[in-house]
Protein backbone atom coordinates (compact mmCIF):
# COMPACT_ATOMS: atom_id res chain seq x y z
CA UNK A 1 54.48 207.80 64.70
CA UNK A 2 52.91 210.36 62.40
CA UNK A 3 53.66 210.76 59.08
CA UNK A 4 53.47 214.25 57.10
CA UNK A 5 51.41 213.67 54.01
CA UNK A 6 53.03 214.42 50.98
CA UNK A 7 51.60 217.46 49.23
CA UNK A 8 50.37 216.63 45.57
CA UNK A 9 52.00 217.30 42.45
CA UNK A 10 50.51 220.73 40.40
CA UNK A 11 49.46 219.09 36.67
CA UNK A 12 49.32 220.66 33.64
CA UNK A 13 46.17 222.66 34.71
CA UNK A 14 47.74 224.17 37.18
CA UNK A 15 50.42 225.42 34.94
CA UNK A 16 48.84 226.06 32.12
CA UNK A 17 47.03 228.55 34.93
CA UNK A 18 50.25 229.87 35.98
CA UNK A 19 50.88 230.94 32.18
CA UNK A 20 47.15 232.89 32.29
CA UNK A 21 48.16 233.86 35.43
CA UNK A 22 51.72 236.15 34.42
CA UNK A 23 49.70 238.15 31.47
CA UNK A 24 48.11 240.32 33.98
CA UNK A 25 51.25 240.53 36.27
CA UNK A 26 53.45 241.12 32.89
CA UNK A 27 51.01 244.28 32.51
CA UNK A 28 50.74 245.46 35.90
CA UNK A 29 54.69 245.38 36.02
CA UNK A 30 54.79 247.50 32.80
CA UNK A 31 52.81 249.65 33.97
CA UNK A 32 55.01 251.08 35.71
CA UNK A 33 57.27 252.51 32.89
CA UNK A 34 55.17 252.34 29.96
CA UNK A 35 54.18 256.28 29.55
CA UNK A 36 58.34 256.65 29.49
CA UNK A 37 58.30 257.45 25.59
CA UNK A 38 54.25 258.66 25.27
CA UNK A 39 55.17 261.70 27.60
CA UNK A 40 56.08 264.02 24.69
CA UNK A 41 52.24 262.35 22.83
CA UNK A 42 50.65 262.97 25.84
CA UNK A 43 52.20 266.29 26.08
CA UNK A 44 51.06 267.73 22.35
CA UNK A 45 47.60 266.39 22.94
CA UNK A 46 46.56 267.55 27.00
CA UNK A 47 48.48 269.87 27.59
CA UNK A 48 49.34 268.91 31.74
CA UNK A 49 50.54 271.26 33.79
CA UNK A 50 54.05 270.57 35.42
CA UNK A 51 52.33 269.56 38.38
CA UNK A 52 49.52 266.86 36.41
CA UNK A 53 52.45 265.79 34.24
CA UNK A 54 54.07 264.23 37.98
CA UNK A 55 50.50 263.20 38.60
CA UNK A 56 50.71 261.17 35.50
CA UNK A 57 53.63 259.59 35.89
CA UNK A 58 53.59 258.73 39.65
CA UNK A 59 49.67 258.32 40.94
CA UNK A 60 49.66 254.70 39.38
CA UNK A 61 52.33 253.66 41.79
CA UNK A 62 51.50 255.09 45.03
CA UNK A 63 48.25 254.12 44.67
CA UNK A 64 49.34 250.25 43.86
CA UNK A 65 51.60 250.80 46.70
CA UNK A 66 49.03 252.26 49.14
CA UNK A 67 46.81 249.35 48.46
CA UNK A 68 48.82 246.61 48.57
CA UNK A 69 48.26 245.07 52.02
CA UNK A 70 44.26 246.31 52.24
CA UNK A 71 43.71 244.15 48.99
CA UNK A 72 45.94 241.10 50.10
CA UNK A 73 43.89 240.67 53.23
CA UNK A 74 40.69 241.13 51.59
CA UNK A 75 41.83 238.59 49.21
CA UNK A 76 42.36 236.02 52.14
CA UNK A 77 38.48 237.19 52.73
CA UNK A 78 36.50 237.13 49.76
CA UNK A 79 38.49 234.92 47.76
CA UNK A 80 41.80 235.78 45.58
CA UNK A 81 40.29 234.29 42.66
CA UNK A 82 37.17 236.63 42.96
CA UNK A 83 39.79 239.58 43.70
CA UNK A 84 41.38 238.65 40.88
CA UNK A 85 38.84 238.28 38.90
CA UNK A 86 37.62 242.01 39.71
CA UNK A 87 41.06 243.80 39.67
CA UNK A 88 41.40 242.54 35.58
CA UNK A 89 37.72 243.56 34.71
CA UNK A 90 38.63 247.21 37.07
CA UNK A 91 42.40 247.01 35.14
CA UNK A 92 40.48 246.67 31.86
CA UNK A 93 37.98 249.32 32.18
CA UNK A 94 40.71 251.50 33.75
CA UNK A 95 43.01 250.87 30.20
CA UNK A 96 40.02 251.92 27.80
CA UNK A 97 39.17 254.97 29.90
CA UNK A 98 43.15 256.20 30.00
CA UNK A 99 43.82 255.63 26.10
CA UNK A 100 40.99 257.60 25.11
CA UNK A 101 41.11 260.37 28.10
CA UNK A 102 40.28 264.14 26.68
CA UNK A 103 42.36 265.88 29.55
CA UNK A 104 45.11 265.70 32.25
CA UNK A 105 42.68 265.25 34.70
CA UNK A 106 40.94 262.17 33.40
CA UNK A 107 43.99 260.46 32.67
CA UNK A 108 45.10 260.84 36.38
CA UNK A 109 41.97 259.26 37.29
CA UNK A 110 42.38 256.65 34.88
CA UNK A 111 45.80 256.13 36.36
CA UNK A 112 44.27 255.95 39.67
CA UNK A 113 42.18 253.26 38.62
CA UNK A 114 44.94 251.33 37.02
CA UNK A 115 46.59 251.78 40.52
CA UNK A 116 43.55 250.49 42.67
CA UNK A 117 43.23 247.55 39.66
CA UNK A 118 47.15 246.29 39.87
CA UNK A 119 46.78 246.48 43.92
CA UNK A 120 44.54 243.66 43.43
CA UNK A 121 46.07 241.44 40.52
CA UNK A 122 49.85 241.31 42.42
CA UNK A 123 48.92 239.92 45.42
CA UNK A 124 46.19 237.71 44.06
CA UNK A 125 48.56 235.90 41.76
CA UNK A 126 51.15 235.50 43.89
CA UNK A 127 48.47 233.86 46.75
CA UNK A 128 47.57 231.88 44.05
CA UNK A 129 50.51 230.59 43.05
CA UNK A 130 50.68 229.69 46.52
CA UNK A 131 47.37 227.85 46.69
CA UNK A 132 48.06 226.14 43.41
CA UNK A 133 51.67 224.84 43.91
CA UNK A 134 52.18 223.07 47.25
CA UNK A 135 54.90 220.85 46.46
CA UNK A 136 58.41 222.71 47.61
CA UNK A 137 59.96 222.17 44.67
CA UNK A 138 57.23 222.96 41.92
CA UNK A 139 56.34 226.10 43.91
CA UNK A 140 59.82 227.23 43.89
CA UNK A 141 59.86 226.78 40.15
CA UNK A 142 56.71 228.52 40.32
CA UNK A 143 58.01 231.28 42.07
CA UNK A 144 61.09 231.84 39.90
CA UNK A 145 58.70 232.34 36.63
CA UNK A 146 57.15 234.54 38.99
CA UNK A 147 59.65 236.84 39.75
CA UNK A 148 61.71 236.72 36.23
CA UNK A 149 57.70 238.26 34.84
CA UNK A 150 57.59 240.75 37.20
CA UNK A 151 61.20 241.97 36.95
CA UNK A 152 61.10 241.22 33.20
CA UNK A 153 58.15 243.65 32.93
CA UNK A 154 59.21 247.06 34.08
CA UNK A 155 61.90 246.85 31.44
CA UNK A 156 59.78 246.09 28.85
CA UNK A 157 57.52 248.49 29.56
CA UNK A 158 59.25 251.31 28.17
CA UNK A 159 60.20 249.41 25.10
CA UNK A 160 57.13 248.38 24.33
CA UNK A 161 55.87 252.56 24.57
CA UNK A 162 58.38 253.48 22.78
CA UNK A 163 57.47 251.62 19.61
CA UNK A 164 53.82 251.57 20.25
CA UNK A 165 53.90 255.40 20.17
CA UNK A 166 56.23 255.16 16.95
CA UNK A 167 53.42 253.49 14.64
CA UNK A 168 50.32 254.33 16.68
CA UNK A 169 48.92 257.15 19.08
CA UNK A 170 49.91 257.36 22.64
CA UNK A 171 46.64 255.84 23.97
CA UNK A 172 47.62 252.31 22.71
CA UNK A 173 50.18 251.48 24.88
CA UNK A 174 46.85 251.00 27.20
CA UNK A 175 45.01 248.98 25.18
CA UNK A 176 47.28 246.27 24.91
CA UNK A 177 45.83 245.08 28.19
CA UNK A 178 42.67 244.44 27.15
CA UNK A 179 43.38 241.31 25.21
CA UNK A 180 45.19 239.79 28.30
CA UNK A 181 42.80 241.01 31.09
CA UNK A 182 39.37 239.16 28.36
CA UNK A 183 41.65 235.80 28.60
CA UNK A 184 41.94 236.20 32.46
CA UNK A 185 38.16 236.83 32.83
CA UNK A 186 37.50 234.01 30.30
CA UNK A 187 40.25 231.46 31.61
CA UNK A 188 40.44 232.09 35.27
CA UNK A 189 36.80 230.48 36.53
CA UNK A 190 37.60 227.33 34.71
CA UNK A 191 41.75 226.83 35.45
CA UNK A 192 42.54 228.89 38.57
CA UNK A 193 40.98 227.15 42.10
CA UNK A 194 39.14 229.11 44.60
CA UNK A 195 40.79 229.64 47.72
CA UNK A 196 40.28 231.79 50.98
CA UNK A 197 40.81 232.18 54.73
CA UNK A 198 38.09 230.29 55.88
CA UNK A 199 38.18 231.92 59.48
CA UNK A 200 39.43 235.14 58.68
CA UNK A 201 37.51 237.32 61.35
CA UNK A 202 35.87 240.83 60.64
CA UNK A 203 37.83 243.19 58.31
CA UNK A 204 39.72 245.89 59.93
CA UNK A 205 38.29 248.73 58.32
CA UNK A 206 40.92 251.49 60.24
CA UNK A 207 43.77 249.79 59.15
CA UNK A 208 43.08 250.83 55.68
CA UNK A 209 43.23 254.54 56.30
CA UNK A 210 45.87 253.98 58.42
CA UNK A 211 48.02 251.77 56.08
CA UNK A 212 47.40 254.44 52.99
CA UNK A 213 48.56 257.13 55.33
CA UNK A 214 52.07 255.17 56.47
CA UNK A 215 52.88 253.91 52.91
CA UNK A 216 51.90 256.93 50.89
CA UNK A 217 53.82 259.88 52.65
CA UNK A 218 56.79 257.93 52.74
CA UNK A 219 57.31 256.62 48.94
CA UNK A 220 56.41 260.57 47.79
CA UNK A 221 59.35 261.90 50.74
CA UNK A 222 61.94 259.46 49.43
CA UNK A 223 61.18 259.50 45.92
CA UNK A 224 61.02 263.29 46.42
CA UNK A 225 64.52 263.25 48.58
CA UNK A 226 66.22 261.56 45.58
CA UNK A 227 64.84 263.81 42.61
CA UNK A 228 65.06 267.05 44.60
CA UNK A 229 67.69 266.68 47.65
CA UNK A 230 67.06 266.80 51.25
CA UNK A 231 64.38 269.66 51.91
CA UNK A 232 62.07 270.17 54.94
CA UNK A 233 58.80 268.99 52.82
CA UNK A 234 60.51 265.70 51.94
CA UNK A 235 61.71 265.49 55.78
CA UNK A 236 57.32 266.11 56.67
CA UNK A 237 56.41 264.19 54.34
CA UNK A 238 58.57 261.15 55.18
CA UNK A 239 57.97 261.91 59.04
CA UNK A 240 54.24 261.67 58.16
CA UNK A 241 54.58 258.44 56.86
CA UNK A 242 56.59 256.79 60.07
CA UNK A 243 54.11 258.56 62.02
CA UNK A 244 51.20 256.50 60.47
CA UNK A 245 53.00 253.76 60.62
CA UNK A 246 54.08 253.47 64.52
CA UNK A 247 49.88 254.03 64.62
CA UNK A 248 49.24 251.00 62.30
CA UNK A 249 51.95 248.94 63.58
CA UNK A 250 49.95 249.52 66.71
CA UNK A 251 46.93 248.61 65.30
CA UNK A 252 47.87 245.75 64.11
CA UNK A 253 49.04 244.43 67.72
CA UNK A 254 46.03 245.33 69.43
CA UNK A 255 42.80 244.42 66.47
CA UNK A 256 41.02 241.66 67.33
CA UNK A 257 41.58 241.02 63.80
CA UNK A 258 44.38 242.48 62.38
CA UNK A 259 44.92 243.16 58.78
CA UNK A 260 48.36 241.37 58.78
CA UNK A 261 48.36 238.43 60.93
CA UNK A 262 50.15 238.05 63.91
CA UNK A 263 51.26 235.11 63.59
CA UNK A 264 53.21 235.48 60.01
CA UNK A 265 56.39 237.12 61.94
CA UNK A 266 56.22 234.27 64.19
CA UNK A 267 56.92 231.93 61.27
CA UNK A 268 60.40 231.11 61.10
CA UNK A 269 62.08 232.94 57.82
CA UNK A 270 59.14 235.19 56.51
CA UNK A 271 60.30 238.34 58.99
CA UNK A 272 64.01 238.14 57.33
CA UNK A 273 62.53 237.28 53.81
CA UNK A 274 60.63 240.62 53.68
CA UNK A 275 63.61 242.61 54.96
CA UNK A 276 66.01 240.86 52.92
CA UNK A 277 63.76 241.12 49.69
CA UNK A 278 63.51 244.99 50.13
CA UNK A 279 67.26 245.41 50.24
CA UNK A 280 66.94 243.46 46.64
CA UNK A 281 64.90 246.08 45.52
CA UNK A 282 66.78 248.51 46.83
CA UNK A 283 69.62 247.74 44.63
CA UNK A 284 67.51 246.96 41.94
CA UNK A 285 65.75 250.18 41.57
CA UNK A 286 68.98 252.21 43.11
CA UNK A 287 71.00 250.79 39.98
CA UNK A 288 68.57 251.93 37.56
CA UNK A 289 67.99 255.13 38.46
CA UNK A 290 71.87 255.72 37.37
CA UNK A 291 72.22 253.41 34.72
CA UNK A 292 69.43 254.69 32.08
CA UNK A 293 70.97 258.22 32.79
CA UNK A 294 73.83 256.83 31.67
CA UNK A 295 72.70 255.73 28.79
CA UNK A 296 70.70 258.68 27.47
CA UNK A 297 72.68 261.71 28.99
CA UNK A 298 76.45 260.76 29.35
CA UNK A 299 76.40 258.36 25.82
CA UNK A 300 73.84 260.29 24.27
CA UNK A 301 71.65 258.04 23.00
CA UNK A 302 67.71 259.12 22.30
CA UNK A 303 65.39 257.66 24.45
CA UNK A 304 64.14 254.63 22.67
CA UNK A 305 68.00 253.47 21.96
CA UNK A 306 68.51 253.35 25.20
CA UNK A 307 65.16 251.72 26.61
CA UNK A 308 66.73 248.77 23.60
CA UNK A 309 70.08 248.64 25.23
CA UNK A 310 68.36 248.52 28.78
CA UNK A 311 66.88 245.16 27.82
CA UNK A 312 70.17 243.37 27.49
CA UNK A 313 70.74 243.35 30.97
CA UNK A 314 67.14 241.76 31.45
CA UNK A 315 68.32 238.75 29.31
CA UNK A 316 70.12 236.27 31.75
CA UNK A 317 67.63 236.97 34.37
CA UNK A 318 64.93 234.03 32.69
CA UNK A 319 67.80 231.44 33.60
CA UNK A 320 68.91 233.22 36.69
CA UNK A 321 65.68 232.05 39.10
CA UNK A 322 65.45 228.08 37.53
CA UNK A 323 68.83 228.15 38.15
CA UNK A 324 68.94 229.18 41.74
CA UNK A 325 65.95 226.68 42.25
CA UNK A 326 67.54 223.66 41.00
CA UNK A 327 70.94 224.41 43.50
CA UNK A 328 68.27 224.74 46.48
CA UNK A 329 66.66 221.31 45.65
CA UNK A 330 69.77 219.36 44.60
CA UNK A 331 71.13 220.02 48.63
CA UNK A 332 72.92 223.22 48.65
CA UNK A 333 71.46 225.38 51.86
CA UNK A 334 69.31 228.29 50.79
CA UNK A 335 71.47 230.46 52.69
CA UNK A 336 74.31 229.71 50.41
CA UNK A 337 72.22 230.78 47.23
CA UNK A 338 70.97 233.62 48.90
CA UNK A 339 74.28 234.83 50.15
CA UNK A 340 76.05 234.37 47.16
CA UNK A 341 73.24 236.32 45.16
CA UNK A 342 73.90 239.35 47.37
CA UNK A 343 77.83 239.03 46.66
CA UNK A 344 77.07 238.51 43.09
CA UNK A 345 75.17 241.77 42.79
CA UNK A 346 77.72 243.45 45.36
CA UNK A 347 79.82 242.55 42.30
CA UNK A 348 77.66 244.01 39.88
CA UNK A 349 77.90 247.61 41.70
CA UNK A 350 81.81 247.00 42.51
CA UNK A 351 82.13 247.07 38.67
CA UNK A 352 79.59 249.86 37.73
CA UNK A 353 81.96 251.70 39.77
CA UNK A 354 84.47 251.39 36.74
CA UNK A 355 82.84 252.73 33.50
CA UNK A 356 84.05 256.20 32.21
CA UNK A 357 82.10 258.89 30.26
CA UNK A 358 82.00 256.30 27.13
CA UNK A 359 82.04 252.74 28.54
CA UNK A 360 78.75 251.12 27.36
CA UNK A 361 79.80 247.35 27.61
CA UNK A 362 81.32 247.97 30.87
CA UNK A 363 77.82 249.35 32.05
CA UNK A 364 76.10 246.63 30.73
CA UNK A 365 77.73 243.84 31.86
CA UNK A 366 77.81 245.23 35.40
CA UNK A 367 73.85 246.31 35.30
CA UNK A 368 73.38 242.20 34.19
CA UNK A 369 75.75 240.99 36.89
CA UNK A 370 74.38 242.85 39.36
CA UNK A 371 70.42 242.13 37.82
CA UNK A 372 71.24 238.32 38.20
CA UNK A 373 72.39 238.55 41.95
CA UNK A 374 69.34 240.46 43.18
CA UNK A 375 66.82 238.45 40.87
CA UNK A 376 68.70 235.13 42.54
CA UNK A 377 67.80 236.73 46.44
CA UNK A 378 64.47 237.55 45.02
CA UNK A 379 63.25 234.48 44.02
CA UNK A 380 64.56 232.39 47.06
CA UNK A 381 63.19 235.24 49.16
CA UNK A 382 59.72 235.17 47.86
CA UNK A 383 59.61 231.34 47.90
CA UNK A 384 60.73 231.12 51.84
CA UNK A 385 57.95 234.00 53.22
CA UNK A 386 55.29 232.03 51.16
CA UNK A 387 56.52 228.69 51.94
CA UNK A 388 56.54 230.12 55.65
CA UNK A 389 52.96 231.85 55.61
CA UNK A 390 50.25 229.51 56.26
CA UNK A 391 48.39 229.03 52.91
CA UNK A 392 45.33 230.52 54.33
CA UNK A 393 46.79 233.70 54.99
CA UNK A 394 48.98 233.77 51.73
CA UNK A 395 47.25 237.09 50.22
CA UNK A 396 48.35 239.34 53.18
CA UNK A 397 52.07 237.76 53.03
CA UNK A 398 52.17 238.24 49.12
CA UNK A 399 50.88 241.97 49.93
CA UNK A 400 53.65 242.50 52.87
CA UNK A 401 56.37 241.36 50.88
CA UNK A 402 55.03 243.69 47.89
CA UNK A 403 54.92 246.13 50.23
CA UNK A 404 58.03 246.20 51.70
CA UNK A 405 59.61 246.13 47.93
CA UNK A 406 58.25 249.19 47.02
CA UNK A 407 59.72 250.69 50.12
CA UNK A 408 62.84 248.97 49.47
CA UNK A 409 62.98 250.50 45.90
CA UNK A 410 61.90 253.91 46.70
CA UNK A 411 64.86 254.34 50.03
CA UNK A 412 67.33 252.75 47.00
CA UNK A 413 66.70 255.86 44.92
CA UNK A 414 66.86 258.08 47.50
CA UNK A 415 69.88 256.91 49.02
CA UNK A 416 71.76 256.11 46.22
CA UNK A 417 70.28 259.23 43.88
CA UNK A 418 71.44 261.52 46.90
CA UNK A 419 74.99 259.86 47.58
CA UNK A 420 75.72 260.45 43.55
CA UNK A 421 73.89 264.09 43.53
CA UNK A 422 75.96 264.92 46.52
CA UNK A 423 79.08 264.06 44.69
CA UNK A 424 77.90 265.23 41.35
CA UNK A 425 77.18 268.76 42.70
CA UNK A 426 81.17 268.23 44.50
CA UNK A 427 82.62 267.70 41.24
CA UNK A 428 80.88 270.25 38.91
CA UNK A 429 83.10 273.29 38.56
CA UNK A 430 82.37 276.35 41.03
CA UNK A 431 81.90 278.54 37.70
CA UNK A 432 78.74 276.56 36.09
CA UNK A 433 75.37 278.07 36.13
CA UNK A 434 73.27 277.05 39.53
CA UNK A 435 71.05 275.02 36.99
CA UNK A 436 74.30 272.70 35.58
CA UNK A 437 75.49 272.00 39.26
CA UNK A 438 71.57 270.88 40.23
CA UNK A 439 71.68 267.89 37.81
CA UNK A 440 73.07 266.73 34.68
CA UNK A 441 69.96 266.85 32.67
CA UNK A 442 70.08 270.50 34.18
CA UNK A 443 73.71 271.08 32.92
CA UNK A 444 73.10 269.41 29.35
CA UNK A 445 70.17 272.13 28.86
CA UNK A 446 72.58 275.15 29.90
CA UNK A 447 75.40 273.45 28.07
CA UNK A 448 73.16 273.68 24.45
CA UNK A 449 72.51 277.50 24.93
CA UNK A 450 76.38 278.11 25.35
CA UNK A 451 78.67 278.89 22.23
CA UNK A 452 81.66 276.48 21.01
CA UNK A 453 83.69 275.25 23.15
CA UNK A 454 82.34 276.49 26.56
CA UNK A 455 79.28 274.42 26.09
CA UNK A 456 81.78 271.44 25.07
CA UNK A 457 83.51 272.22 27.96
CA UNK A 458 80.69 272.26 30.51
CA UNK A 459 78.95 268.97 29.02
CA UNK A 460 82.01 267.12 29.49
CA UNK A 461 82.86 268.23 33.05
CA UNK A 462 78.60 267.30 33.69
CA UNK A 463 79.26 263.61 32.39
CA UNK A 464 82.35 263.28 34.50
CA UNK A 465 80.88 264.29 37.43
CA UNK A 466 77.71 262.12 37.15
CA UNK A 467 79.97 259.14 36.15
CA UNK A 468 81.98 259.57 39.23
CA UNK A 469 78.86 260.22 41.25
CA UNK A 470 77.69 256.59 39.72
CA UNK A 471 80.54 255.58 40.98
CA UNK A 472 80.11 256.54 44.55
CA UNK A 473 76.52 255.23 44.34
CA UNK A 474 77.84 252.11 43.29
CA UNK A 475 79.98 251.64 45.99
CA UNK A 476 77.90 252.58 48.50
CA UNK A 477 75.37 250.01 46.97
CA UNK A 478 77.85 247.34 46.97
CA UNK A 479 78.55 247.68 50.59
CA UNK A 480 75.33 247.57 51.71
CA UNK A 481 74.89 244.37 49.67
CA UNK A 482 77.82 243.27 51.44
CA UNK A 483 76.04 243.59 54.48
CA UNK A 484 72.79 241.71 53.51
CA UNK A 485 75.06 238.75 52.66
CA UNK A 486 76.20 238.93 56.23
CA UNK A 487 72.61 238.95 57.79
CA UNK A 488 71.34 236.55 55.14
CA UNK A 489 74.41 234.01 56.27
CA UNK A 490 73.14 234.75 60.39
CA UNK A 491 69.46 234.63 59.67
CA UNK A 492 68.82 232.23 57.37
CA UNK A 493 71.02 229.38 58.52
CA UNK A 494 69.23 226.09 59.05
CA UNK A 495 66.04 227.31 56.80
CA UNK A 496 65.41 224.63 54.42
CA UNK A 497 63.26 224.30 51.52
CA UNK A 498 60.25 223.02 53.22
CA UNK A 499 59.22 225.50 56.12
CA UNK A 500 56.86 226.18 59.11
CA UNK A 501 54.10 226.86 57.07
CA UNK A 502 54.10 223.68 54.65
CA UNK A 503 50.99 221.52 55.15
């Protein structure tokens, strides 16, 4: 009879690596929101155009996105720690040459960089978490700290700009990843392990083209679709993108060696852990595209009050993935965790469909409910396709199940931002300027140039209507949650916490 050996124990090596390991993932994450209050800095001192200002803001993510699976499976070939290693020196040089950047154009590049740096660093750590922690249960703790960073991160982000730019110039909130990235580089060789596919086959160099070209048009035509509405560019672009990605899908079937495995969708639990983790972000980006509206436009707070009252919401979410752990390995069936996260965030939406025009406890205890629910599938998701993926190949699962979040979180804006424009645009009286019944932020500026009481009038009929297209959002969001928990309960039953890709 033979006997599985029992994997060993992670020390405190391997955790003190895990701590050196969520600085850079901290930054990459707030990287994300971190020009939020340096726009107007950035504004007085470069002078973008319109067009560069967008570039700004949004070339850091696509390209992170884009990248994502070409640096996970190069990972599994060269080595995540060497990946990693070069993504924080790239992430660091990137950081000095966007805080001291003399134009527009040089801090797109610079952006660019950061992009092609935090493609590498995600899916690096999260391999190497996976490399590191091989017992179920530590890995799942693992995991959690994992996810609570990451999540933890895009909130802070904007705080952190906001009084960065307050007491110093708008090119520090880049430097403050240069202390983190010099510990990384000085840390990593000695704590973090080595690891790699050690029969990984020849990189698929068309698959990278191929891969840009899927992910890239279709982030810009949702993100697009939910700023702008439907419109025939969006519907190109996003048709672009599902184009590309039929081609790499086929690709990826016929390589001799494929850029993501074969054989990880034949792993019981990872296919339904990436699907169900990208209708997590879904709701998780989907809620805040509405809620820090909310805050600044229909309450009226400036900018850096409301990145401050965003962060209460972020609070329980620490004790939300331990938590969800412990249940899993004290006996109660991963699919009852994860189904009851998606009903607790189905929650969270049923009551953000509630808060009037001046509700701002309401608002945040439903953005916190609904935070902990999705945080709770998150964790257990990322835990089960890891768990699943053999550890050899964990750099392109990491990258798939990045991938597919950024997906999830860009079709969450877009559907939700275009079920509460819709309504918004329903309720706005027939009388208000075309540029009130486009958005509220639109309405708010038309509302200022008006005298007395008719710009009174229209700025309270603008918050109305956003709050009740919120509301819609909400419960469309909810319902689709509702859903998950179904597929979650029929998918996941009988998927415990050790899985087909232990060993």
């Amino acid at each position: 009879m033979t006997t599985t050996p029992t994997p060993a124990r992670a020390g405190r090596r391997e955790w003190t690596a895990l701590t050196v390991l969520m600085l850079p993932l901290l930054l990459v994450s707030m990287d994300v929101s971190v020009l939020y209050f340096a726009v107007p800095a950035i504004n007085a001192d470069l002078a973008p155009t319109g067009t560069q200002q967008l570039w700004i803001f949004d070339i850091y993510a696509f390209v992170l996105a884009g990248l994502l699976m070409t640096m996970g499976s190069l990972g599994d070939r060269i080595g995540r720690r060497r990946l990693l290693l070069f993504g924080a020196a790239a992430f660091g040089v990137a950081s000095l040459a966007a805080a001291y950047a003399d134009s527009a154009v040089a801090l797109i590049a610079a952006r660019a960089a950061l992009g092609i740096g935090g493609a590498t660093l995600m899916p690096s750590t999260m391999a190497l978490v996976r490399t590191m922690f091989t017992d179920p249960r530590q890995r799942a703790q693992a995991i959690g700290v994992w996810t609570a960073v990451m999540t933890g991160g895009v909130a802070l982000g904007s705080v952190m700009s906001g009084v960065l730019v307050e007491f110093f110039w708008w090119g520090s909130v880049f430097l403050v990843n240069l202390p983190a990235m010099a510990l990384l580089l000085v840390l990593g060789p000695v704590l973090l392990p080595e690891s790699r596919d050690p029969s990984p086959g020849r990189f698929d160099l068309l698959s990278v083209p191929l891969s840009m070209a899927a992910v890239l048009p279709l982030i810009h035509g949702l993100k697009e679709f939910a700023s702008d509405g439907p419109r025939a560019e969006q519907g190109l672009f996003v048709g672009t993108g599902l184009l590309f990605g039929v081609l790499f899908a086929w690709r990826q079937r016929t390589a001799a060696s494929p850029m993501i495995p074969r054989g990880l969708f034949r792993s019981r639990g990872f296919g339904p852990a990436v699907a169900l983790n990208a209708v997590s972000a879904l709701g998780m980006m989907g809620s805040s595209f509405f809620t820090t509206q909310y805050l600044q436009s229909v309450l009226g707070m400036s900018a850096l009050e409301a990145a401050l009252w965003s962060l209460v919401p972020s609070l329980p979410i620490g004790a939300t993935a331990p938590a969800a752990t412990a249940l899993v390995h004290r006996g109660v069936p991963r699919v009852h965790v994860v189904t009851a996260g998606f009903l607790i965030a189905a929650g969270g939406f049923a009551l953000l469909s509630a808060p009037g025009t001046d509700s701002l406890v309401l608002l945040l205890v439903a953005a916190g409910v609904l935070a902990c629910g999705i945080v709770l599938v998150m964790s257990q998701m990322t835990d089960l396709a890891l768990g699943a993926a053999p550890v050899e190949k964990a750099g392109s699962a990491s990258s798939l199940l990045e991938t597919g979040a950024e997906f999830g979180g860009a079709l969450g804006m877009a559907v939700l931002g275009s079920v509460g424009t819709a309504v918004y645009r329903d309720r706005i009286p027939d009388a208000a300027p075309e540029a009130a019944r486009e958005t509220l932020g639109g309405a708010l500026a038309v509302a200022a140039e008006l005298p007395g009481r008719a710009g009174e009038a229209l700025t309270q009929a603008a918050r109305v209507a956003f709050t009740e297209g919120m509301h819609a959002a909400a419960l469309t969001a909810a319902a689709v949650l509702v859903v998950a928990a179904v597929v979650a309960a029929a998918t996941l039953r009988g998927i415990g916490v050790r899985s087909t890709g232990e060993g």
